[in-house]
C-alpha atoms as a PDB file:
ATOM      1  CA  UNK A   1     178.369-110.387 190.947  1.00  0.00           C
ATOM      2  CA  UNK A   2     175.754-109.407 193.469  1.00  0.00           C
ATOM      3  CA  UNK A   3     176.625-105.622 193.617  1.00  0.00           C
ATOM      4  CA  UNK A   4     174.509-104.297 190.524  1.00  0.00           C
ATOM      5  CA  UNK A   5     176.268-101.043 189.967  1.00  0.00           C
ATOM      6  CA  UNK A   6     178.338-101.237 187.030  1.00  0.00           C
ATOM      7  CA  UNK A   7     181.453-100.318 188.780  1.00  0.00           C
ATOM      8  CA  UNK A   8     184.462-100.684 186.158  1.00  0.00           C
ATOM      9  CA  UNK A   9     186.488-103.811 187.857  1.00  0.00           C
ATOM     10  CA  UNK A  10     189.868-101.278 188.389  1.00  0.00           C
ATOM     11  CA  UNK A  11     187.510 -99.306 191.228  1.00  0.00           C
ATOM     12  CA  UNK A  12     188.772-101.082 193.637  1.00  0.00           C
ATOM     13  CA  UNK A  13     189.587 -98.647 196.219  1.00  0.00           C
ATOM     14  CA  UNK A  14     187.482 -96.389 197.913  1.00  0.00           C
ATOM     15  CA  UNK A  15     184.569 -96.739 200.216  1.00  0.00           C
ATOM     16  CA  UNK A  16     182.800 -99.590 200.172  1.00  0.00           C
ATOM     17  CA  UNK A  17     179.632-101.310 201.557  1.00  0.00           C
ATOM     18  CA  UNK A  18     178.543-104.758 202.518  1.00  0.00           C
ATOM     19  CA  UNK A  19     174.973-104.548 203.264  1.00  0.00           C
ATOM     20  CA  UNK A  20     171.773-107.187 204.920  1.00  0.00           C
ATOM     21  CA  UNK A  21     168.395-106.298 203.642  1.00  0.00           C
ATOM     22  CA  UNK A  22     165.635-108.038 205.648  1.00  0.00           C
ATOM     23  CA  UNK A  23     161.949-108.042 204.167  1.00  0.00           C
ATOM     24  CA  UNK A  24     159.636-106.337 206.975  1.00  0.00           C
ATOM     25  CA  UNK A  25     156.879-109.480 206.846  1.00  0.00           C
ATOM     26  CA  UNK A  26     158.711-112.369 205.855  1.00  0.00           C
ATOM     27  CA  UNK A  27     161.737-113.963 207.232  1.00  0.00           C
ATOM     28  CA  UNK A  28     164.009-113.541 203.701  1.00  0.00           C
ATOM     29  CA  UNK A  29     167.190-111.211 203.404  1.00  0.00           C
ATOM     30  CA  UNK A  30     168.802-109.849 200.413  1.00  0.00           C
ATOM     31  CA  UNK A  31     172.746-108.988 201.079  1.00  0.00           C
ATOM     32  CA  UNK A  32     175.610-107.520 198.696  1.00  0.00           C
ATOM     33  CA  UNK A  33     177.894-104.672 198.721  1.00  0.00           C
ATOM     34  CA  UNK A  34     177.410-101.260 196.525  1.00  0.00           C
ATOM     35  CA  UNK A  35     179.149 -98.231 196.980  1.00  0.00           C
ATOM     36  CA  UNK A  36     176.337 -96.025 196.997  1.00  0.00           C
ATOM     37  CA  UNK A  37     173.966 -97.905 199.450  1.00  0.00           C
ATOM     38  CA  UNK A  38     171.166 -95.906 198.990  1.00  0.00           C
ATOM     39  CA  UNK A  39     170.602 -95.665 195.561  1.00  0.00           C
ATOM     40  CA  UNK A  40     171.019 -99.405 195.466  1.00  0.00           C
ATOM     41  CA  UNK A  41     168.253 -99.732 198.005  1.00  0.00           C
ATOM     42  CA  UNK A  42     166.311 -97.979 196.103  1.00  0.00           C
ATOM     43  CA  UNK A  43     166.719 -99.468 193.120  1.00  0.00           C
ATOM     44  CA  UNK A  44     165.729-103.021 194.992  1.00  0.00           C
ATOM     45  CA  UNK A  45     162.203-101.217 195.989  1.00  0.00           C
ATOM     46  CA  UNK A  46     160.675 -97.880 195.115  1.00  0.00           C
ATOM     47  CA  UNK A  47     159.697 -97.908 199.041  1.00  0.00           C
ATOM     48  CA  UNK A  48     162.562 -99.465 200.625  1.00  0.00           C
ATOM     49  CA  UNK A  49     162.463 -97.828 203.997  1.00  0.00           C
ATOM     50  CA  UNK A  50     158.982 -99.806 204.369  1.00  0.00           C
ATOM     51  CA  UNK A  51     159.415-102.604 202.191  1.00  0.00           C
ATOM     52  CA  UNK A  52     162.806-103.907 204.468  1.00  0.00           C
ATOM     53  CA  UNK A  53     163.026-103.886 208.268  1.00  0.00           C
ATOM     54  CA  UNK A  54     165.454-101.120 208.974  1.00  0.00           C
ATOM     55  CA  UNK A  55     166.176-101.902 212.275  1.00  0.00           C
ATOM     56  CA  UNK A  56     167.605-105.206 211.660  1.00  0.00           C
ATOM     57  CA  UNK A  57     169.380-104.250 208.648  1.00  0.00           C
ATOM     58  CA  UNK A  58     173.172-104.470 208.778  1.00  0.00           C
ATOM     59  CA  UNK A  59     175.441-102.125 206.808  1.00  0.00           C
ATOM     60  CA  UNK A  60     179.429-102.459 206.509  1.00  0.00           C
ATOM     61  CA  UNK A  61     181.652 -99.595 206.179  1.00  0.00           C
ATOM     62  CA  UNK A  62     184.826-101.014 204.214  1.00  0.00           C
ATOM     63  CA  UNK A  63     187.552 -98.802 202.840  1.00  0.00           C
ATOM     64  CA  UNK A  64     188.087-100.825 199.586  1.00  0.00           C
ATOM     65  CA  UNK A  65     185.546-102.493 196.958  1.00  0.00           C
ATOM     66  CA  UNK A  66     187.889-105.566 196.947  1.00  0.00           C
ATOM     67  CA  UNK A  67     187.267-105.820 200.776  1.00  0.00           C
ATOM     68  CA  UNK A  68     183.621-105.412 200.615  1.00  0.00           C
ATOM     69  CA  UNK A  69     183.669-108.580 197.212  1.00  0.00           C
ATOM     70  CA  UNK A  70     185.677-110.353 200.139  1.00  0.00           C
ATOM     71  CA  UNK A  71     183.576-110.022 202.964  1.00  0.00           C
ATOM     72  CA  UNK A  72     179.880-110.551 200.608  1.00  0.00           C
ATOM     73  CA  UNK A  73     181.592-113.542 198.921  1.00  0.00           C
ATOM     74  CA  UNK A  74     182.645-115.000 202.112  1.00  0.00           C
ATOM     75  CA  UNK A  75     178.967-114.861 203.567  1.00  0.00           C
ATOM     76  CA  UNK A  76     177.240-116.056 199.775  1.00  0.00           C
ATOM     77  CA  UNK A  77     179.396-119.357 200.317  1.00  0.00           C
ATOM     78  CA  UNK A  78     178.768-119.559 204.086  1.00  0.00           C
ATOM     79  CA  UNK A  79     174.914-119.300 203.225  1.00  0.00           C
ATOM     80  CA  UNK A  80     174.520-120.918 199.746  1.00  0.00           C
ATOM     81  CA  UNK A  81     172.116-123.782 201.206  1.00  0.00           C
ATOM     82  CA  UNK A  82     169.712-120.944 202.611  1.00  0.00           C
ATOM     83  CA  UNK A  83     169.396-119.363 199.219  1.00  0.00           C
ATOM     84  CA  UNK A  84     165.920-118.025 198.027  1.00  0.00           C
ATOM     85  CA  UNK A  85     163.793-116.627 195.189  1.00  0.00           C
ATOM     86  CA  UNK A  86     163.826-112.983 195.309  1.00  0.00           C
ATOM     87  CA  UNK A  87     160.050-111.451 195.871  1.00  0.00           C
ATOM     88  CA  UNK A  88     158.002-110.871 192.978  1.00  0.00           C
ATOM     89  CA  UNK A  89     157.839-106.956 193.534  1.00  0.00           C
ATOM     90  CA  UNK A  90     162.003-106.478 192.957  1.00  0.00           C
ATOM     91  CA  UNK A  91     162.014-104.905 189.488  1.00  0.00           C
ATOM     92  CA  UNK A  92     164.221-106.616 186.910  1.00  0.00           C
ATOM     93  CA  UNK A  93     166.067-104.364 185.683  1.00  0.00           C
ATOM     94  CA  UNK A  94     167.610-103.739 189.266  1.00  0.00           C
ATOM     95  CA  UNK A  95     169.697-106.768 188.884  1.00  0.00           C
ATOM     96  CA  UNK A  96     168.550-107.901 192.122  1.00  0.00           C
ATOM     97  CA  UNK A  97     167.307-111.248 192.041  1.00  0.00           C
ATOM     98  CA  UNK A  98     169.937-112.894 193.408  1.00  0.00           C
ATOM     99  CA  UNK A  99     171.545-113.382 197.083  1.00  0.00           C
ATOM    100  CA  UNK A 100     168.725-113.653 199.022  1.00  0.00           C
ATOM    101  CA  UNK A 101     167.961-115.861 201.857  1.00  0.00           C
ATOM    102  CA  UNK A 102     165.548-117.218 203.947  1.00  0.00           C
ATOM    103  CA  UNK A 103     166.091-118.185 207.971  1.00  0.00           C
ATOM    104  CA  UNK A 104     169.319-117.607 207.868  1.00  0.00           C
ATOM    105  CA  UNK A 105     169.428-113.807 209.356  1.00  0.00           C
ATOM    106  CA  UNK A 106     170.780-114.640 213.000  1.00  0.00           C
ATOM    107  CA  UNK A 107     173.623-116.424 211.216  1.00  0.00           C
ATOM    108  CA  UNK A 108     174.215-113.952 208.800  1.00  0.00           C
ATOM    109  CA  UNK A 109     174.273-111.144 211.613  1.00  0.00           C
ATOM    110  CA  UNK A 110     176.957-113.185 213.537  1.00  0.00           C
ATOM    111  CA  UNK A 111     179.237-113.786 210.899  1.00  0.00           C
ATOM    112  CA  UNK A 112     179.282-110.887 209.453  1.00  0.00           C
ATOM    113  CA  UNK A 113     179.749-109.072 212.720  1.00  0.00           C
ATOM    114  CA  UNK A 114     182.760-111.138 213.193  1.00  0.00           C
ATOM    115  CA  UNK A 115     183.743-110.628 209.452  1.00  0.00           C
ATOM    116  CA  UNK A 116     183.777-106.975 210.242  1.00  0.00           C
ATOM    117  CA  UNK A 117     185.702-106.921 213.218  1.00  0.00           C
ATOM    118  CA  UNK A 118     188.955-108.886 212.045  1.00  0.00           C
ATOM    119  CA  UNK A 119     189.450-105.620 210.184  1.00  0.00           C
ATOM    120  CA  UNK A 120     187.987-103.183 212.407  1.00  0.00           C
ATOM    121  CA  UNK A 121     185.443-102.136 210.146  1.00  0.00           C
ATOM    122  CA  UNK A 122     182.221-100.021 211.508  1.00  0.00           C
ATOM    123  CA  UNK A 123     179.042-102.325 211.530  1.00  0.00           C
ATOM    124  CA  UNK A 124     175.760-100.667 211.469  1.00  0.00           C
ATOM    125  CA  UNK A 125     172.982-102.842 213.443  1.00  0.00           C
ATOM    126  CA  UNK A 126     169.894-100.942 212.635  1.00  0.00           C
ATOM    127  CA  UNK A 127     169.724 -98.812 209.562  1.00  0.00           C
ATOM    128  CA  UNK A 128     167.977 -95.704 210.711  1.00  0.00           C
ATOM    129  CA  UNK A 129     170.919 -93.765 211.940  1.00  0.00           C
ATOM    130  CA  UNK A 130     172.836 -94.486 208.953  1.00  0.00           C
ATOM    131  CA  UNK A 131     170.619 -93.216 206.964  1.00  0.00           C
ATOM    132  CA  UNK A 132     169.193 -89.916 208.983  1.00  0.00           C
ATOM    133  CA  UNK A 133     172.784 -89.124 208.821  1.00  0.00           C
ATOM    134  CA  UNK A 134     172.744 -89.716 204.660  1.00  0.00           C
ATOM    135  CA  UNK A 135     169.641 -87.608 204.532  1.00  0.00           C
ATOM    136  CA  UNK A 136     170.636 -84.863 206.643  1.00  0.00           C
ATOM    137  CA  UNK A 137     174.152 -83.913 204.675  1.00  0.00           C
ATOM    138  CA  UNK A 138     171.571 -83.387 201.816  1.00  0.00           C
ATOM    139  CA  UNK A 139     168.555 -81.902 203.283  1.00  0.00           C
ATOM    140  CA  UNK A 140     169.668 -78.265 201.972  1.00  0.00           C
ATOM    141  CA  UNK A 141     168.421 -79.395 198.657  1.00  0.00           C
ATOM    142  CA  UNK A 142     164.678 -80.017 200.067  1.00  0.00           C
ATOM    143  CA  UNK A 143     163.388 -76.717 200.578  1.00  0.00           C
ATOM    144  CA  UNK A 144     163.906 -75.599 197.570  1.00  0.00           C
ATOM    145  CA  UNK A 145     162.854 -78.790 195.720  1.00  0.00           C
ATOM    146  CA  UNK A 146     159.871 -79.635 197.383  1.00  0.00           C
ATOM    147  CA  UNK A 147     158.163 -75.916 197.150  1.00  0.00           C
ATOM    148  CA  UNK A 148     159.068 -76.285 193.209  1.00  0.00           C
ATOM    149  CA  UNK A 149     156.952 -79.364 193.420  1.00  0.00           C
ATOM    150  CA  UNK A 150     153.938 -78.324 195.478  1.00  0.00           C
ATOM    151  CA  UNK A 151     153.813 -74.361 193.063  1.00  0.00           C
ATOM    152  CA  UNK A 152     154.094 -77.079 189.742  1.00  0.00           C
ATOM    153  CA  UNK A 153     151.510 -79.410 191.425  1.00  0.00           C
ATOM    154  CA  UNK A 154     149.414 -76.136 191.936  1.00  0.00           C
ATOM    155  CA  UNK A 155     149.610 -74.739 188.358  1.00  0.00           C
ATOM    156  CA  UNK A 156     148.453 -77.853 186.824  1.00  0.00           C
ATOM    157  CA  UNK A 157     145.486 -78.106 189.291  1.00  0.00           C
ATOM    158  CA  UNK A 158     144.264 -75.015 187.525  1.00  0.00           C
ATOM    159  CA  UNK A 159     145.511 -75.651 184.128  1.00  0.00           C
ATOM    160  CA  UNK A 160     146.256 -78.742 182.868  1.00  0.00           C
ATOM    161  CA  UNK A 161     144.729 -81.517 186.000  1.00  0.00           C
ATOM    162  CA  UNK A 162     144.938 -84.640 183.748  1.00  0.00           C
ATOM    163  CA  UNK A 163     148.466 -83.978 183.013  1.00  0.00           C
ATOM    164  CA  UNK A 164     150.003 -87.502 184.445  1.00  0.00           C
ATOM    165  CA  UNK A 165     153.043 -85.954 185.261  1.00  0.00           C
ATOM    166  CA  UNK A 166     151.080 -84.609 188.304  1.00  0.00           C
ATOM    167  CA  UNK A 167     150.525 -87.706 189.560  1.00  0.00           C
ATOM    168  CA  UNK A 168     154.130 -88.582 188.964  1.00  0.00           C
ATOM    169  CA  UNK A 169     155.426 -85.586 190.849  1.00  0.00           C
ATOM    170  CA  UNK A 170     153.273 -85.868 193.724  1.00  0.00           C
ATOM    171  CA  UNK A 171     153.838 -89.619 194.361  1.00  0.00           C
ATOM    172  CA  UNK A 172     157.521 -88.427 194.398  1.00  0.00           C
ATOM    173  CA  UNK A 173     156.875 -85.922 196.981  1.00  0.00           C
ATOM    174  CA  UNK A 174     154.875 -88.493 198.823  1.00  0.00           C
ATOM    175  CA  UNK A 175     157.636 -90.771 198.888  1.00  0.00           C
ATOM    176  CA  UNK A 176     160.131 -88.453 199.667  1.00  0.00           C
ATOM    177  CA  UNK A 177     157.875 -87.232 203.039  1.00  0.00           C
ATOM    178  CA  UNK A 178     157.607 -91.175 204.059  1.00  0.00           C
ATOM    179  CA  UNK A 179     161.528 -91.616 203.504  1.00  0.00           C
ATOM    180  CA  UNK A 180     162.225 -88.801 206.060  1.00  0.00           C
ATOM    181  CA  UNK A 181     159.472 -89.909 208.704  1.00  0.00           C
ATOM    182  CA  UNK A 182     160.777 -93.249 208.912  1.00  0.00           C
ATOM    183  CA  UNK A 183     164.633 -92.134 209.364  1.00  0.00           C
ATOM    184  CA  UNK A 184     163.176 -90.228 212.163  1.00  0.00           C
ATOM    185  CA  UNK A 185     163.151 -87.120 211.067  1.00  0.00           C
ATOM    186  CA  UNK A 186     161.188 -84.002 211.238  1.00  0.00           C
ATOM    187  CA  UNK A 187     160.667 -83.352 207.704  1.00  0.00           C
ATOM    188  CA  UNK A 188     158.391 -79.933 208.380  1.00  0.00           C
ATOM    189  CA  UNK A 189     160.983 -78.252 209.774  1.00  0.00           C
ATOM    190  CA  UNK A 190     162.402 -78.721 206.784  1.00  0.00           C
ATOM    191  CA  UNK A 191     160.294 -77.713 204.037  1.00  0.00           C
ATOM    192  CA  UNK A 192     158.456 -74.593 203.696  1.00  0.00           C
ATOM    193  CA  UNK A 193     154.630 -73.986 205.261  1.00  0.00           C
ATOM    194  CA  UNK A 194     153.617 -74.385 202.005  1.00  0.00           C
ATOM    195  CA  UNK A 195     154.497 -78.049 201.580  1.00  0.00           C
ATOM    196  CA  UNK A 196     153.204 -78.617 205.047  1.00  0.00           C
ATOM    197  CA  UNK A 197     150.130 -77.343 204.050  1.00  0.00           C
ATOM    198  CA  UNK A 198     150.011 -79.650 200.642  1.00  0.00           C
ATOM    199  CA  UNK A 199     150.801 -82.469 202.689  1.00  0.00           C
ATOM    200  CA  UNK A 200     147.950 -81.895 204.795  1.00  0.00           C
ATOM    201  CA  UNK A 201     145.320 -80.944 202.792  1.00  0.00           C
ATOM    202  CA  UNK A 202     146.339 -81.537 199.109  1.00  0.00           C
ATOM    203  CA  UNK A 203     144.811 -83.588 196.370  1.00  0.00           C
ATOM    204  CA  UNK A 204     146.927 -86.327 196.488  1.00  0.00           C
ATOM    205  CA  UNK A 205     144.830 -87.652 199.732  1.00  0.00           C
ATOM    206  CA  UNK A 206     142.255 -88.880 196.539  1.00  0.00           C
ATOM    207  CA  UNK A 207     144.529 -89.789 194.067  1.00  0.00           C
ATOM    208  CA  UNK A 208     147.635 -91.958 197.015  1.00  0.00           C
ATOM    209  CA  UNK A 209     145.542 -91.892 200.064  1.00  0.00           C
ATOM    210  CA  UNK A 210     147.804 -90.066 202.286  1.00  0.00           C
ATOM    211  CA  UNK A 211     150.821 -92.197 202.340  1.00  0.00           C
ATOM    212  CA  UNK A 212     151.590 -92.308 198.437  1.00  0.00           C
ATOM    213  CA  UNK A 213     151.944 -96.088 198.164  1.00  0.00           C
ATOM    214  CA  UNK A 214     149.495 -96.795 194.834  1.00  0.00           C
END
């Protein structure tokens, strides 16, 4: 099963994905279904939204799980002489170290369009709208979170600065400031000044550089 969420095998209805990961540098895919795409993507790479080409990934909208196993198995059997080893930098524990391809995206994109449309399900083609729209129905929860960050980030600068759960938070807050910029979206209009500020002048420009990736 390449869906690694541990889904019970009676959820079967519900929504559903069917989703085509392609590696930014390389030409080699990774495709299965989840019904919470974005926590699965992240589980494949801390730094998904640079890691995989977002706009050539593909993402399914199915209304069932059993649809989505359908529509995944059918393109695993189409595909199974284009199989490849997964990269080196997918953790194991994600479970994701299997279903990926190499050379066979074109293919993959045309079947699966035509897999989508016998039911009339929506098909993504380019993952950045997808997810500004994911991001967006729970941007609320940024403010608040990210100036709780930056004022912890600011007490342990003056009293405890080898703590490593500094390093820890701010990498999170680093990633979380890439994720938004490369959905497209304005991410200081959505955090206070104060973040802004961080972001722009803080210490994690000596301990990340200032796009977080160590």
């Amino acid at each position: 099963m390449s869906d690694d969420t541990p889904y019970p095998r009676f959820a079967s209805r519900g929504r559903a994905f069917v989703y085509v990961l392609p590696c930014q540098d390389e030409d080699l895919l990774k495709l299965g279904f989840s019904r919470d795409p974005f926590t699965r993507f992240s589980t494949l790479h801390r730094r998904f939204y640079t890691f995989f080409d977002l706009d050539r990934g593909l993402l399914v909208d199915t209304d069932r799980v059993v649809t989505a196993r359908r529509i995944e198995r059918t393109l695993i059997e189409a595909f199974r002489a284009d199989r490849a080893m997964a990269p080196l930098v997918v953790p194991t524990a994600a479970g994701g170290h299997t279903e990926w391809y190499r050379g066979a995206y074109d293919r993959v994109h045309l079947l699966l369009n035509e897999l989508a449309g016998v039911d009339g399900f929506p098909l993504h083609e380019g993952l950045r709208p997808w997810l500004r729209s994911h991001l967006m129905a729970r941007a609320d929860l940024l403010h608040d979170w990210s100036l709780r960050i930056v004022e912890t980030l600011d007490w342990a600068r003056h009293n405890a600065p080898d703590d490593p759960g500094a390093a820890r938070l701010t990498r999170a807050l680093l990633d979380t400031w890439t994720l938004f910029e490369a959905a497209g979206l304005d991410i200081r209009s959505l955090v206070p000044g104060s973040v802004s500020q961080w972001y722009d002048h803080g210490d994690h420009r000596r301990l990340f550089g200032r796009s977080g990736l160590a």
